[in-house]
C-alpha atoms as a PDB file:
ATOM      1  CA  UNK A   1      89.795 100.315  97.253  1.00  0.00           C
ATOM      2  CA  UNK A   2      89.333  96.795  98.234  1.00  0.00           C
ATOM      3  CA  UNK A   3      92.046  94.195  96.772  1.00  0.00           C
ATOM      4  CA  UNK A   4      88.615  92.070  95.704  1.00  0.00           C
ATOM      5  CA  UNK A   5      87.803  94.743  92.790  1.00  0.00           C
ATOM      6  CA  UNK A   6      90.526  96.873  92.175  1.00  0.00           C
ATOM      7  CA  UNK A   7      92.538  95.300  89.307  1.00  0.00           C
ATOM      8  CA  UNK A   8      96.419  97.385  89.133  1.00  0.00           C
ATOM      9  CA  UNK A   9      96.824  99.231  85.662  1.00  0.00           C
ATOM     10  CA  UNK A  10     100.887  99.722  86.282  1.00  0.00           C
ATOM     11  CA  UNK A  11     103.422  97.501  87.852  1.00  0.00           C
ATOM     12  CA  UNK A  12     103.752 100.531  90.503  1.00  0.00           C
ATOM     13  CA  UNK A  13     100.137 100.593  91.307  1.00  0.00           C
ATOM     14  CA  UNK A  14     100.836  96.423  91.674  1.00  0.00           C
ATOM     15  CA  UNK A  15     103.417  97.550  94.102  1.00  0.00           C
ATOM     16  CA  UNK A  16     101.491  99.643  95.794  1.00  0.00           C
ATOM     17  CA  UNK A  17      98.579  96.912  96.500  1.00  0.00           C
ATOM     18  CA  UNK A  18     100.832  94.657  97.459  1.00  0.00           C
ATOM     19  CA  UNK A  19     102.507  97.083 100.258  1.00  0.00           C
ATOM     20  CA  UNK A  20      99.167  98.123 101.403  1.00  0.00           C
ATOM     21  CA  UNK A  21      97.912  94.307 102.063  1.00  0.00           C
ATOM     22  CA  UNK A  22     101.343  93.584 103.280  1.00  0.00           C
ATOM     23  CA  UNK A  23     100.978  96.153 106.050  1.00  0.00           C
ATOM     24  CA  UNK A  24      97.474  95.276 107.151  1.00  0.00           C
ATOM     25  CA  UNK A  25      98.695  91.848 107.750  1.00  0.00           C
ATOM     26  CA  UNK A  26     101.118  93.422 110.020  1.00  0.00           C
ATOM     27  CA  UNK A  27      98.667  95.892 111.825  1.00  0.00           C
ATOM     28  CA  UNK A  28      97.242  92.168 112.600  1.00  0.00           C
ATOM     29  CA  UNK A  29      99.967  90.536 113.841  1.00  0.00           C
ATOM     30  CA  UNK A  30     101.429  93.558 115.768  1.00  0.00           C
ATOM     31  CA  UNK A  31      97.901  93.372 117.990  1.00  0.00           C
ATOM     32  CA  UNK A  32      97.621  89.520 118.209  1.00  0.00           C
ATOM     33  CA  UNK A  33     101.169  89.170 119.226  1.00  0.00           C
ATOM     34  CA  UNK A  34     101.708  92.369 121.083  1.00  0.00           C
ATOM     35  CA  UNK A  35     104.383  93.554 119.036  1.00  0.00           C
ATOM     36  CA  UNK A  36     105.950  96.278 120.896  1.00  0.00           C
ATOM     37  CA  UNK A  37     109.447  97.043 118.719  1.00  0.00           C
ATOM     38  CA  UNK A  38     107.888  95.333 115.543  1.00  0.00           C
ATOM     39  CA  UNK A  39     105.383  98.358 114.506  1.00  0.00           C
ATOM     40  CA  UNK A  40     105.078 100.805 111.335  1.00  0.00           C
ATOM     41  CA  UNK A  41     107.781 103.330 113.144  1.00  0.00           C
ATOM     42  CA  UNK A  42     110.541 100.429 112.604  1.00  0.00           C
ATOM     43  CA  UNK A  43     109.271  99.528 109.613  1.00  0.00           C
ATOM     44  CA  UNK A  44     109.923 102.666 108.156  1.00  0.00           C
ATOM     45  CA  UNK A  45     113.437 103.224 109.692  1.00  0.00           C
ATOM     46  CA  UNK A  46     114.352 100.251 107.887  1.00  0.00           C
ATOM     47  CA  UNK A  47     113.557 100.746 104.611  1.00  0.00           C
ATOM     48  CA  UNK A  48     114.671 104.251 105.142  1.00  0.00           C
ATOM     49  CA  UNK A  49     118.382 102.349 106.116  1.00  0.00           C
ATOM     50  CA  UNK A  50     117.298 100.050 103.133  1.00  0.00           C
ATOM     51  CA  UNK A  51     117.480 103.271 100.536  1.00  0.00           C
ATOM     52  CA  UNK A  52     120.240 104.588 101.763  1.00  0.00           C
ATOM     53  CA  UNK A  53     122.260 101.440 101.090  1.00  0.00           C
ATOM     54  CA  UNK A  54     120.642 100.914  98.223  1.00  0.00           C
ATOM     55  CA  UNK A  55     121.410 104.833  96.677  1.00  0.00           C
ATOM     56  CA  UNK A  56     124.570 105.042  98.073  1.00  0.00           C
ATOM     57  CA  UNK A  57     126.025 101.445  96.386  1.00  0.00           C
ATOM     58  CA  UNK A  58     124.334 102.618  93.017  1.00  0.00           C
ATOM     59  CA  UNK A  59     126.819 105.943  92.970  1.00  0.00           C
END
């Protein structure tokens, strides 16, 4: 799937494209800058904080 031919059907596949060219741009900038606490592993902590927040407000 490039971003170049692959046209979204839903506004979750959107999402998803999005998220995926989102995250290569950081793969980029974690090597060029020498990220070291920056990386996927945080990124996913946070959102993972981010739900939680998120689930627990909503009941």
């Amino acid at each position: 799937m490039t971003t170049s031919t692959y046209l979204p059907t839903t506004f979750a596949d959107a999402i998803a494209c999005v998220q995926q060219f989102a995250l290569q741009v950081f793969d980029r900038q974690i090597g060029k800058k020498q990220l070291y606490y920056h990386n996927r592993e945080h990124i996913q902590q946070v959102q993972q904080r981010s739900d939680r927040i998120l689930f627990t407000d909503k009941n």
